[in-house]
PDB file of N, CA and C in Angstrom:
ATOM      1  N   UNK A   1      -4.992  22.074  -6.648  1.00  0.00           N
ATOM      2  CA  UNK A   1      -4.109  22.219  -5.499  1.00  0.00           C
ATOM      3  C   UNK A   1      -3.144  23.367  -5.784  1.00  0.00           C
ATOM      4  N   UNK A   2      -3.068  24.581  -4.752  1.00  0.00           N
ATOM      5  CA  UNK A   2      -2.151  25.145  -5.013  1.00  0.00           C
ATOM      6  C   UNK A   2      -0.781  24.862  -5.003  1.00  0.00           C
ATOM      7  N   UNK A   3       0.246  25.821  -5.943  1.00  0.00           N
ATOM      8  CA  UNK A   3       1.855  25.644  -5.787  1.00  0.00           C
ATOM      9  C   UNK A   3       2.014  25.592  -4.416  1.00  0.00           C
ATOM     10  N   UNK A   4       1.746  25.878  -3.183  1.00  0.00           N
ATOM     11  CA  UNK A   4       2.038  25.968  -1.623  1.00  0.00           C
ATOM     12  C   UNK A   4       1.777  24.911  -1.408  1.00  0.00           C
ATOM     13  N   UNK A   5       1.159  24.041  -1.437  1.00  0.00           N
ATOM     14  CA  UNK A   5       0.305  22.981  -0.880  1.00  0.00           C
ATOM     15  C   UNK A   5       1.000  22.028  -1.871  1.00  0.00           C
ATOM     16  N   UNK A   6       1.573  22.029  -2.983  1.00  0.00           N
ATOM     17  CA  UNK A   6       2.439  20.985  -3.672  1.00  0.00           C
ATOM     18  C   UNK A   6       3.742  21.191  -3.067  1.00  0.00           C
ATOM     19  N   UNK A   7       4.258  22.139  -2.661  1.00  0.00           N
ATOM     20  CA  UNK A   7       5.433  22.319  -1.803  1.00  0.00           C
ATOM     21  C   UNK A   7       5.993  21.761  -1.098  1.00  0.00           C
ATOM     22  N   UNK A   8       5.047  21.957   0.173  1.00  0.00           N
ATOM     23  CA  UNK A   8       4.686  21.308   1.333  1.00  0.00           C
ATOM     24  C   UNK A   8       4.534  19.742   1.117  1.00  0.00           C
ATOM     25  N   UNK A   9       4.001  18.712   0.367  1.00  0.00           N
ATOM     26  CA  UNK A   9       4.070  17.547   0.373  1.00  0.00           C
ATOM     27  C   UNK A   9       5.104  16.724   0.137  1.00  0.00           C
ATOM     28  N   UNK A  10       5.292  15.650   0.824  1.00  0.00           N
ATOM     29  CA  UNK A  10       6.908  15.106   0.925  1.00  0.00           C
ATOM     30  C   UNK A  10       7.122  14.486  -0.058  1.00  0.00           C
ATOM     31  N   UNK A  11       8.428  14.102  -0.447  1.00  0.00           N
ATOM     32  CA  UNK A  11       8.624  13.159  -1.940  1.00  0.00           C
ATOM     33  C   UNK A  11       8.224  11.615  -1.906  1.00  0.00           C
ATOM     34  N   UNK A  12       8.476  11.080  -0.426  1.00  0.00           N
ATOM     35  CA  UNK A  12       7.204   9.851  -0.807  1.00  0.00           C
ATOM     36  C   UNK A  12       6.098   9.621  -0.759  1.00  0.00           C
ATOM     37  N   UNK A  13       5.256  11.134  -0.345  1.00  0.00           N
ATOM     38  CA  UNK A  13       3.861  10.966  -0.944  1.00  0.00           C
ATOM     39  C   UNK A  13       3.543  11.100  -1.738  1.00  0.00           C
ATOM     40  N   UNK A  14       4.537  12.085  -2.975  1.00  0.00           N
ATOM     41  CA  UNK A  14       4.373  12.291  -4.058  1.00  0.00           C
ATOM     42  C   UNK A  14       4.743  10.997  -5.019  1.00  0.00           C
ATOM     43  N   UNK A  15       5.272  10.575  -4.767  1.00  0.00           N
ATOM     44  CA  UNK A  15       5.884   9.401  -5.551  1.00  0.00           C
ATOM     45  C   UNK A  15       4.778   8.734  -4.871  1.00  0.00           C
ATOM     46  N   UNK A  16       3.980   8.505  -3.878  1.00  0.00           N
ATOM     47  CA  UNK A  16       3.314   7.043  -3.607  1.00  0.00           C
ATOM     48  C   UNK A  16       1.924   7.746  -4.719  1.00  0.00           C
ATOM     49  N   UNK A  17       1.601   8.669  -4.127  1.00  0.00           N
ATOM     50  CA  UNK A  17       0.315   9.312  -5.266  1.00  0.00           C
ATOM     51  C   UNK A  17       0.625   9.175  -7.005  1.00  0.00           C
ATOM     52  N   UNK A  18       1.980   9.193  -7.072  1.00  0.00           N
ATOM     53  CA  UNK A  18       1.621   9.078  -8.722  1.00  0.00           C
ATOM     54  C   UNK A  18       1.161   7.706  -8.975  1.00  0.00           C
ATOM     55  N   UNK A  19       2.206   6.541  -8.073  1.00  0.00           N
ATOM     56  CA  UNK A  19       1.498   5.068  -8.565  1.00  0.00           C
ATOM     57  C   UNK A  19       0.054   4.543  -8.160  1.00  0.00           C
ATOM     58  N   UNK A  20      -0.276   5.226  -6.871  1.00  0.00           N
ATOM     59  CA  UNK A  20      -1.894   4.971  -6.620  1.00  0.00           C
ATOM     60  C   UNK A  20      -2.260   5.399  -8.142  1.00  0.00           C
ATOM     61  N   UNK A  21      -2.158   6.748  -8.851  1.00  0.00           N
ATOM     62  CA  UNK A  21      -2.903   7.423  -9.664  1.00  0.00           C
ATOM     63  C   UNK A  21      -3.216   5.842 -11.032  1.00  0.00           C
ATOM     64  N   UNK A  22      -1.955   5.567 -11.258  1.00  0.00           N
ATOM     65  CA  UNK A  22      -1.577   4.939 -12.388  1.00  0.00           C
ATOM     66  C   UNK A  22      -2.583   3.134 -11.945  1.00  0.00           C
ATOM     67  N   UNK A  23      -2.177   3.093 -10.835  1.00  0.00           N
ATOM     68  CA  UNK A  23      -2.955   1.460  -9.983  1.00  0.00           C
ATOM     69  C   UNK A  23      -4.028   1.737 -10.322  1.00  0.00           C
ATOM     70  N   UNK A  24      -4.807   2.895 -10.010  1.00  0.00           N
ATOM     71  CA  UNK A  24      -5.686   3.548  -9.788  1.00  0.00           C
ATOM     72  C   UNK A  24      -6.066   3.203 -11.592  1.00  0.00           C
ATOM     73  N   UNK A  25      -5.799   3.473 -12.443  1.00  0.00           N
ATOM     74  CA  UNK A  25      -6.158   3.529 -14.116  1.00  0.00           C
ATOM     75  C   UNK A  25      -5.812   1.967 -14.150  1.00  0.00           C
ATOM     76  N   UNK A  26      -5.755   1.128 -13.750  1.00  0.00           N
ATOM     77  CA  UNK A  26      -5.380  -0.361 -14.164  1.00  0.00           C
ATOM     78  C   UNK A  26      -6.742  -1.370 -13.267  1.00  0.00           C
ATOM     79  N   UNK A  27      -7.398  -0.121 -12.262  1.00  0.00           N
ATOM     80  CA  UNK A  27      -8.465  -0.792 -11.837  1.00  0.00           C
ATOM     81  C   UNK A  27      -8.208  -1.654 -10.514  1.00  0.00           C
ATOM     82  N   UNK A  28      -6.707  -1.155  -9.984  1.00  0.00           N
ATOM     83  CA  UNK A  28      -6.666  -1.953  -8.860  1.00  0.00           C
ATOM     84  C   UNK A  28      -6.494  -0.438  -8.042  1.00  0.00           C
ATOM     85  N   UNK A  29      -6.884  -0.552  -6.903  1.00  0.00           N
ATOM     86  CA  UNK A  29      -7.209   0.390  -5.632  1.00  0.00           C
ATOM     87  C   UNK A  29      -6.354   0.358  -4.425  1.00  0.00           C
ATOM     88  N   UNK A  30      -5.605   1.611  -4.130  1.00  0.00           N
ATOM     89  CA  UNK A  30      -4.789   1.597  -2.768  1.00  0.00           C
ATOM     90  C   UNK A  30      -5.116   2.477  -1.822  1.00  0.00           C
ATOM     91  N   UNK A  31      -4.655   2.362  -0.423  1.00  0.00           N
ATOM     92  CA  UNK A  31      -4.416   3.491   0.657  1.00  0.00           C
ATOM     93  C   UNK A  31      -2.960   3.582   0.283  1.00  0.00           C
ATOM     94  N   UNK A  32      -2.662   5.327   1.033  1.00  0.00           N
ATOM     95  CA  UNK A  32      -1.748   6.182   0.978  1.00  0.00           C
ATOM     96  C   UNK A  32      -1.493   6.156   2.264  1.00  0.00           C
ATOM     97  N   UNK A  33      -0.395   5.654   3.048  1.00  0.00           N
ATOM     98  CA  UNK A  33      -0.323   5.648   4.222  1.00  0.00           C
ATOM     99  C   UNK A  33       1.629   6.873   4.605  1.00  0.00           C
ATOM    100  N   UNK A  34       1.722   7.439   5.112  1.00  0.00           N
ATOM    101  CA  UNK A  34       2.954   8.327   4.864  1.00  0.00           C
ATOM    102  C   UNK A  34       3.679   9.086   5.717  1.00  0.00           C
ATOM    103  N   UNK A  35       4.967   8.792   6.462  1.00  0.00           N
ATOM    104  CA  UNK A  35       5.723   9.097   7.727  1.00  0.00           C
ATOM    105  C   UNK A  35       7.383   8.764   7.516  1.00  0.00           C
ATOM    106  N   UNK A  36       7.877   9.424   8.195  1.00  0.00           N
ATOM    107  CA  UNK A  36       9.225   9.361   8.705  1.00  0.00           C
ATOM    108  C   UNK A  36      10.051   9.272   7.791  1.00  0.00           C
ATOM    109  N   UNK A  37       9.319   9.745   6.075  1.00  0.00           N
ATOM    110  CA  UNK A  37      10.313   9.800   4.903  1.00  0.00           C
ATOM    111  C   UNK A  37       9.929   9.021   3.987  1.00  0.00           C
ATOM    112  N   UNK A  38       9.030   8.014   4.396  1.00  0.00           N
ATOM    113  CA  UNK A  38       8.425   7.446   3.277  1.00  0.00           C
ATOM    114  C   UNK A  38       7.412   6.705   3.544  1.00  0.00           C
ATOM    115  N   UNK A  39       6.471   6.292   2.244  1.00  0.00           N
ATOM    116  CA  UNK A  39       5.234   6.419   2.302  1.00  0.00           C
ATOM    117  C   UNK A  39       4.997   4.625   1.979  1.00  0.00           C
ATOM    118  N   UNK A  40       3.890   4.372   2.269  1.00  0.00           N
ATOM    119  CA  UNK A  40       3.263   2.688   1.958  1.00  0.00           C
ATOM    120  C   UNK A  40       2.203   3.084   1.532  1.00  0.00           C
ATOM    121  N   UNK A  41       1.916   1.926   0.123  1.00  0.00           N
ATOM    122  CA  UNK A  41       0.459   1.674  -0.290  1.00  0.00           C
ATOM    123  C   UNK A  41       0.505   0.149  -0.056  1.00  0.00           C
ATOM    124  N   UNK A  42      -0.724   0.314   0.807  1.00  0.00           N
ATOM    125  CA  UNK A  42      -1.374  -0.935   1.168  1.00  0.00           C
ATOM    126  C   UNK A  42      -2.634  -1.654  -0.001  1.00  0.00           C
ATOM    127  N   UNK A  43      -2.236  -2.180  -0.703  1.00  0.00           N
ATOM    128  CA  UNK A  43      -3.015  -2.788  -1.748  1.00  0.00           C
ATOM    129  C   UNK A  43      -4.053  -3.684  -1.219  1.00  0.00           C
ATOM    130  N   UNK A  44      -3.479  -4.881  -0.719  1.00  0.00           N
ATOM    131  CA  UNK A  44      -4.404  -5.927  -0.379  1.00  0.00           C
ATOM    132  C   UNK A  44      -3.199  -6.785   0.400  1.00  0.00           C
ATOM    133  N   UNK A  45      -3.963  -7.932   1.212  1.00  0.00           N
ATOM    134  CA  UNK A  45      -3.531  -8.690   2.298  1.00  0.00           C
ATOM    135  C   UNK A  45      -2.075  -9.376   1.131  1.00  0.00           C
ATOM    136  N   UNK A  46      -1.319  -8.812   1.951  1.00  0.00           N
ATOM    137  CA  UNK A  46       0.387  -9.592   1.091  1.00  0.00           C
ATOM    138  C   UNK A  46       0.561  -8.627   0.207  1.00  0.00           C
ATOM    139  N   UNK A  47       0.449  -7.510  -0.194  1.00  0.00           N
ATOM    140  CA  UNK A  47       0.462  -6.755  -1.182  1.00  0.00           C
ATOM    141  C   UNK A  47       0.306  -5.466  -0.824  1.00  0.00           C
ATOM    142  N   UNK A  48       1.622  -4.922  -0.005  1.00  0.00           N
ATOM    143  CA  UNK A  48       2.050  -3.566   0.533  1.00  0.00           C
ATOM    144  C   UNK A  48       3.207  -2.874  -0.159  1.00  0.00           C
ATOM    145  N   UNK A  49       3.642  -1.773  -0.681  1.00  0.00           N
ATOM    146  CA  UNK A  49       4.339  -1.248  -1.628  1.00  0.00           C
ATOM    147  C   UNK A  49       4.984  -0.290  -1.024  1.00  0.00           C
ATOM    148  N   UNK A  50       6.189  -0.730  -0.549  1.00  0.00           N
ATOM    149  CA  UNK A  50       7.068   1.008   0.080  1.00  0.00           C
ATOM    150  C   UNK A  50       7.472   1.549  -0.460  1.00  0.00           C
ATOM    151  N   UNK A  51       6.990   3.164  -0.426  1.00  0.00           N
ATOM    152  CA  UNK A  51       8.245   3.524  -1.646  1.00  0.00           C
ATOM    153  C   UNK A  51       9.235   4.498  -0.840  1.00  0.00           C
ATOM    154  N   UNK A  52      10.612   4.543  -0.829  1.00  0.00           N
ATOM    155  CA  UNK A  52      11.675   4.715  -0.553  1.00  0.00           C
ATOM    156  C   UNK A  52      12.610   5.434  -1.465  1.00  0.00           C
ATOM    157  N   UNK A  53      13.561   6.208  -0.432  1.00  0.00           N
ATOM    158  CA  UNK A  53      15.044   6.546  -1.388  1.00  0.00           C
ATOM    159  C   UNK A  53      15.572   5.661  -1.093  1.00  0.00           C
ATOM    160  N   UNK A  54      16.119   5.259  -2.368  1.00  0.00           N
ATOM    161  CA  UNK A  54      17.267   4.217  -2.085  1.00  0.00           C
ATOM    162  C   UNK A  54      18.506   4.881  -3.205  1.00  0.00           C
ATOM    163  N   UNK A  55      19.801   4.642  -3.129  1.00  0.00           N
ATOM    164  CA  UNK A  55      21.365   4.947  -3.483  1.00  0.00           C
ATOM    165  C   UNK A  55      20.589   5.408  -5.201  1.00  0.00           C
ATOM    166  N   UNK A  56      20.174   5.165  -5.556  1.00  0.00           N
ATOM    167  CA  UNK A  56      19.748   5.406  -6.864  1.00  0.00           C
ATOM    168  C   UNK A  56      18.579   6.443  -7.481  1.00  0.00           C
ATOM    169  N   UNK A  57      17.772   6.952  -6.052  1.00  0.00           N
ATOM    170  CA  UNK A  57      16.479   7.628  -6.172  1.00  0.00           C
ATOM    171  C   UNK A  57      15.229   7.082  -5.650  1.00  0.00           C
ATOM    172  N   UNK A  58      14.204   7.465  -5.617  1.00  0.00           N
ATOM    173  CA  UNK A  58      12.928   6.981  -5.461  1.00  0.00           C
ATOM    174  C   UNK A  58      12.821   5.526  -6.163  1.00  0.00           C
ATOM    175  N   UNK A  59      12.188   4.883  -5.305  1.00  0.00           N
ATOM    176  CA  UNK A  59      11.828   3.696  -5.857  1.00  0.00           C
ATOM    177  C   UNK A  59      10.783   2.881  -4.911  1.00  0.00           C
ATOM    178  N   UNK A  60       9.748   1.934  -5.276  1.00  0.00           N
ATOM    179  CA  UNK A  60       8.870   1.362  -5.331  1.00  0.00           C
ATOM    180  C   UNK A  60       9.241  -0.354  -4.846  1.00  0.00           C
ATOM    181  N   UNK A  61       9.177  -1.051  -3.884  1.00  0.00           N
ATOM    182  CA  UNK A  61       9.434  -2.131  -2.915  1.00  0.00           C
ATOM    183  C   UNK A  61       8.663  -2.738  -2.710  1.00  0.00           C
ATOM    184  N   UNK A  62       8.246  -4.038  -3.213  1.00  0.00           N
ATOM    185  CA  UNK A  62       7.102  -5.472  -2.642  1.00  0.00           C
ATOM    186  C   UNK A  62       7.232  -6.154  -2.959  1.00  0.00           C
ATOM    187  N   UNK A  63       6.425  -6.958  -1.952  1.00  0.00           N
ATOM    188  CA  UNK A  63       6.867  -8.978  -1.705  1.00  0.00           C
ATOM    189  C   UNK A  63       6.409  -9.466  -3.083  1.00  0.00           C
ATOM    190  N   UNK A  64       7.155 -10.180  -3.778  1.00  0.00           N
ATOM    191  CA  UNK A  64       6.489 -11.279  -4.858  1.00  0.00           C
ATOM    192  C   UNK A  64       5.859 -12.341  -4.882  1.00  0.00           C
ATOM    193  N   UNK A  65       6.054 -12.721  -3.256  1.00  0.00           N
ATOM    194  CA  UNK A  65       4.739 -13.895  -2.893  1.00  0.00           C
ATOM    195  C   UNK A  65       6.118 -15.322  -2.830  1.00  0.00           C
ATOM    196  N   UNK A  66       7.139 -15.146  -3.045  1.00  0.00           N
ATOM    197  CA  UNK A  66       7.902 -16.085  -2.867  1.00  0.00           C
ATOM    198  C   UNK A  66       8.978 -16.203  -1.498  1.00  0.00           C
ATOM    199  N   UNK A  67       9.562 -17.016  -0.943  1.00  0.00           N
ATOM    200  CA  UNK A  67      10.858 -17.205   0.533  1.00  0.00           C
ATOM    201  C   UNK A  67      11.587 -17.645  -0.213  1.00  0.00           C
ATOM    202  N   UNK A  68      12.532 -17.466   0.095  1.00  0.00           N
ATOM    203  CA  UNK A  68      14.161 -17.884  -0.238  1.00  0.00           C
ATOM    204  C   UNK A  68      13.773 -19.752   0.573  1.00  0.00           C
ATOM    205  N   UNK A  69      14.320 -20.405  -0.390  1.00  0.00           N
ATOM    206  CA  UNK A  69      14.572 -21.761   0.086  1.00  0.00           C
ATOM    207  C   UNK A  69      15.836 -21.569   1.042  1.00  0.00           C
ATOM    208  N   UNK A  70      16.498 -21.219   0.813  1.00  0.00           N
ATOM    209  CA  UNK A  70      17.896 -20.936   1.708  1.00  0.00           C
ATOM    210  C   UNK A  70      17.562 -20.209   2.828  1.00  0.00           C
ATOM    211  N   UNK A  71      17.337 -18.885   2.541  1.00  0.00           N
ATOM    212  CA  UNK A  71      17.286 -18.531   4.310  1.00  0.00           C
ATOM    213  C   UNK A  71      15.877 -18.196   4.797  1.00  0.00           C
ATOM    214  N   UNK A  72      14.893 -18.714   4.064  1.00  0.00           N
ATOM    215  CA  UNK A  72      13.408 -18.675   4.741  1.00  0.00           C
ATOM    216  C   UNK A  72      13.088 -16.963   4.645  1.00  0.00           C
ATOM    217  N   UNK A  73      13.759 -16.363   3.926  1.00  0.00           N
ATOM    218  CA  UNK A  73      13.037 -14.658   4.259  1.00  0.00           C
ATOM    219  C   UNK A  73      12.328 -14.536   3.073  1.00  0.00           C
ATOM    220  N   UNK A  74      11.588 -13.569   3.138  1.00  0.00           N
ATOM    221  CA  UNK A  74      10.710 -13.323   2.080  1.00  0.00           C
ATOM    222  C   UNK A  74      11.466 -12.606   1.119  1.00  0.00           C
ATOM    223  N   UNK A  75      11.068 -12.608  -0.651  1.00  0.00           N
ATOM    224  CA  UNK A  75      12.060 -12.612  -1.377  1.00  0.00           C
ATOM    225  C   UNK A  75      11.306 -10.972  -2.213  1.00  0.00           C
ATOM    226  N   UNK A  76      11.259 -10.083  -2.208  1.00  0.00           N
ATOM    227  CA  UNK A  76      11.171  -8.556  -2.590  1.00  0.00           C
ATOM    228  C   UNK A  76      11.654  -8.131  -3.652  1.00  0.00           C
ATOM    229  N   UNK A  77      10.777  -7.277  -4.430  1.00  0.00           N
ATOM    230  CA  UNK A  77      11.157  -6.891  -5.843  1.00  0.00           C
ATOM    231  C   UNK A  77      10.914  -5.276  -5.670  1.00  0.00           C
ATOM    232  N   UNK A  78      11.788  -4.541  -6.921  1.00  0.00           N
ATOM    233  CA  UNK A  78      11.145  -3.065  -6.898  1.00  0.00           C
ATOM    234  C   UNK A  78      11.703  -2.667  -8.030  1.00  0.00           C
ATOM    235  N   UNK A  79      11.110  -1.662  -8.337  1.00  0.00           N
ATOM    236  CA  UNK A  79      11.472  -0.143  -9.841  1.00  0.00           C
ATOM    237  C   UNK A  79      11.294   0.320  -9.384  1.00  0.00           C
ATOM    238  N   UNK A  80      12.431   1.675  -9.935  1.00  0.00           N
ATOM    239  CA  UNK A  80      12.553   2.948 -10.018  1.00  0.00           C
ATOM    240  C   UNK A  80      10.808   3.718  -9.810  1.00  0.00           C
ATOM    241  N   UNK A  81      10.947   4.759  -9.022  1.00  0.00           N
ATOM    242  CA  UNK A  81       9.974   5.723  -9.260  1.00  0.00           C
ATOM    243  C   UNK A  81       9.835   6.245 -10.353  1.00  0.00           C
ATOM    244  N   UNK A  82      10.831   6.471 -11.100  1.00  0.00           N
ATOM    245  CA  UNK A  82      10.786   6.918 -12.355  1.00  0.00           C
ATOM    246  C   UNK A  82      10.104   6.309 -13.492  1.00  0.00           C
ATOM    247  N   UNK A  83       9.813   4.875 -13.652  1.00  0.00           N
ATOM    248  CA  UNK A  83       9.142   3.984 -13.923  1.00  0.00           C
ATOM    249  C   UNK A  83       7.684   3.341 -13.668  1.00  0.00           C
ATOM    250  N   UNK A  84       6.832   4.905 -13.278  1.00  0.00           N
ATOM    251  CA  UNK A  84       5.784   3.985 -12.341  1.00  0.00           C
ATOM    252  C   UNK A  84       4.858   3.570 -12.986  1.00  0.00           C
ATOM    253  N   UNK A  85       4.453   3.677 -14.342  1.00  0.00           N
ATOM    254  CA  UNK A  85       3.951   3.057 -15.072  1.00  0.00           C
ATOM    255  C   UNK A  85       4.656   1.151 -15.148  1.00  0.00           C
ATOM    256  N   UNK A  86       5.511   1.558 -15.393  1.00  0.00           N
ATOM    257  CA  UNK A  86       5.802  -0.439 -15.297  1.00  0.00           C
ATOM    258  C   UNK A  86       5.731  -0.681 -14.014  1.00  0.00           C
ATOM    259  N   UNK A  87       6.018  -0.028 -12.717  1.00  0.00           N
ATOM    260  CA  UNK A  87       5.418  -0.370 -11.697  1.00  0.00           C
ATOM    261  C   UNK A  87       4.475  -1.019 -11.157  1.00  0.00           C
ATOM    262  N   UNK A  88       3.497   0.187 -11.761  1.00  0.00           N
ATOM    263  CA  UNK A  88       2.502   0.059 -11.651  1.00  0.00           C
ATOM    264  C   UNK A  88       1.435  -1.659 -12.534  1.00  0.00           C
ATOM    265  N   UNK A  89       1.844  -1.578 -13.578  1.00  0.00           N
ATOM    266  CA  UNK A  89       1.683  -2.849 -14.391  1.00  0.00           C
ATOM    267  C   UNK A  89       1.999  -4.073 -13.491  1.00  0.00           C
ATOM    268  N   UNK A  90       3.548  -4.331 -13.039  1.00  0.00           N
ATOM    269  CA  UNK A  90       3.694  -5.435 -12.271  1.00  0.00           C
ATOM    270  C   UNK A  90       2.794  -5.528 -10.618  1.00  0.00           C
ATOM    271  N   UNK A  91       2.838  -4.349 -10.094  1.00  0.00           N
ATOM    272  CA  UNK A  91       2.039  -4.448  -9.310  1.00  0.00           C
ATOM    273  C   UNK A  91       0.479  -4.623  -9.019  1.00  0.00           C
ATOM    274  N   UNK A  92       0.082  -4.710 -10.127  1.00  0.00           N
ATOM    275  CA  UNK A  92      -1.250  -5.069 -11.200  1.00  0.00           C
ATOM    276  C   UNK A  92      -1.547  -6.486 -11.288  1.00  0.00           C
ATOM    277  N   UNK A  93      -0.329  -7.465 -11.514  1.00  0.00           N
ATOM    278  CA  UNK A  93      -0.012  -8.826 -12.059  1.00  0.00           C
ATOM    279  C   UNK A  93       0.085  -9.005 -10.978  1.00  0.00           C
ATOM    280  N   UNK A  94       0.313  -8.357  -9.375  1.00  0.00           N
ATOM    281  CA  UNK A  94       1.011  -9.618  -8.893  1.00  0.00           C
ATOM    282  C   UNK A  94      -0.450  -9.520  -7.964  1.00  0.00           C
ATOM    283  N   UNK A  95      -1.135  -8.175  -7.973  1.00  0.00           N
ATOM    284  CA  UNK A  95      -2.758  -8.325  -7.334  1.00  0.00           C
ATOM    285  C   UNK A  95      -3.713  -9.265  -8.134  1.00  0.00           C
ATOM    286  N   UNK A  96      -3.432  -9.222  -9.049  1.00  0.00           N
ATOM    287  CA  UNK A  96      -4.258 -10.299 -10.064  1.00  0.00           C
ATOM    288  C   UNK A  96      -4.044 -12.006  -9.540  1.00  0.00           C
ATOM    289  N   UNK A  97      -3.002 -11.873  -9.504  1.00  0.00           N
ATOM    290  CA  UNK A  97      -2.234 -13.186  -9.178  1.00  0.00           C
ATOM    291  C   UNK A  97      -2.936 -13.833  -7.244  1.00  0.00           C
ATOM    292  N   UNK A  98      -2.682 -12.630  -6.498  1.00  0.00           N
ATOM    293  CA  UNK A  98      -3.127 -12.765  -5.155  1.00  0.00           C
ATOM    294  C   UNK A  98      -4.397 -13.085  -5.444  1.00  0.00           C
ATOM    295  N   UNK A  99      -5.150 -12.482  -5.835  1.00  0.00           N
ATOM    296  CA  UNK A  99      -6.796 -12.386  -6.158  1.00  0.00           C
ATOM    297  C   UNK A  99      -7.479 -14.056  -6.510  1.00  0.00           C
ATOM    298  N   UNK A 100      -6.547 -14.866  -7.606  1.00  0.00           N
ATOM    299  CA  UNK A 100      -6.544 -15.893  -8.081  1.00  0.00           C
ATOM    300  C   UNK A 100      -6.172 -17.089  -7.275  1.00  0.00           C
ATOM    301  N   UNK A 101      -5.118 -16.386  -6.328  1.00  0.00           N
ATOM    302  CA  UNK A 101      -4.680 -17.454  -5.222  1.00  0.00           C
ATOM    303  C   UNK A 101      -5.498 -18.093  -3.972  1.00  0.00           C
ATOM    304  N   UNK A 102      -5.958 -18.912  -4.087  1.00  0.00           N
ATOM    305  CA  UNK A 102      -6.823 -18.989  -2.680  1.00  0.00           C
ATOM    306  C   UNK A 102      -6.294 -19.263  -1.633  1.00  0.00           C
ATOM    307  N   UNK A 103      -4.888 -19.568  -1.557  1.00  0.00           N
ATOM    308  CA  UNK A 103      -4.329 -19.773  -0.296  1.00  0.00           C
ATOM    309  C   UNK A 103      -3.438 -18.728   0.199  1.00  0.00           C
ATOM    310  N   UNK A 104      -3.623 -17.158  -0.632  1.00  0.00           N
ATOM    311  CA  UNK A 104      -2.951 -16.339   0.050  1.00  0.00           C
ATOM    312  C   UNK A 104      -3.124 -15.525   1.198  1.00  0.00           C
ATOM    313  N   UNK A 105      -4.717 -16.030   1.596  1.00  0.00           N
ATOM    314  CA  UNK A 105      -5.107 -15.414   2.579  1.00  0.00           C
ATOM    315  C   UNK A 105      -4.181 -16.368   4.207  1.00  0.00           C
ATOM    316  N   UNK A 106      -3.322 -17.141   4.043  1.00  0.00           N
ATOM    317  CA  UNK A 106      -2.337 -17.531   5.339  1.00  0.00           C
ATOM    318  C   UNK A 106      -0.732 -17.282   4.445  1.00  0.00           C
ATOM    319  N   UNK A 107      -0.317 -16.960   5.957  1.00  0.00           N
ATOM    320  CA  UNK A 107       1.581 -16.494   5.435  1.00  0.00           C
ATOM    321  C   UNK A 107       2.167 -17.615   5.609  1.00  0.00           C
ATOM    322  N   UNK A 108       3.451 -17.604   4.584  1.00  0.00           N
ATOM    323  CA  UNK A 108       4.012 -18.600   4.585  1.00  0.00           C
ATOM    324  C   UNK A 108       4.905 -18.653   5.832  1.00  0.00           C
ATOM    325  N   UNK A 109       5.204 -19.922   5.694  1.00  0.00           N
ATOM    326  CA  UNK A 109       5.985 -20.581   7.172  1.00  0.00           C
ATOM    327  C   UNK A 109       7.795 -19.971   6.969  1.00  0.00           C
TER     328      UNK A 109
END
């Protein structure tokens, strides 16, 4: 790819492409989906990954599969972009985990 064409690409596709790359070496597989500033990898059913600026930099956003007993919302984890290797690892564990689950194919109430 030329320097022009790395230019031109936005920082959450770049940041979503390095953790596909790394998902990608752990044997689990994503789409690159990418607009309005930031980008989603869609892993598998319950297992979507935004990655975002947030007050601190780039960073990496998804459901852990758990609701708050208290207010019923779904309960969300994330690292640093800078980190996408451990990212990438937990987001590894928690497809492993879905994969193993047989009842994750319905959302919780």
């Amino acid at each position: 790819m030329s320097l022009l064409a790395t230019a031109k690409r936005s920082p959450a596709l770049v940041v979503a492409e390095q953790l596909r790359g790394e998902l990608e070496r752990l044997g689990v597989s994503a789409d690159v989906h990418e607009g309005d500033g930031l980008a989603l990898l869609s892993v598998r059913l319950h297992l979507a990954v935004w990655c975002e600026r947030g007050p601190e930099g780039w960073r990496y956003r998804w459901w852990t599969g758990r609701v708050s007993q208290r207010t019923g919302r779904w309960i969300y984890t994330g690292c640093r972009a800078l980190a996408v290797k451990t990212a990438a690892q937990r987001i590894a564990a928690r497809y492993a985990e879905l994969r193993r689950d047989s009842s994750s194919s319905s959302l919780p109430r």
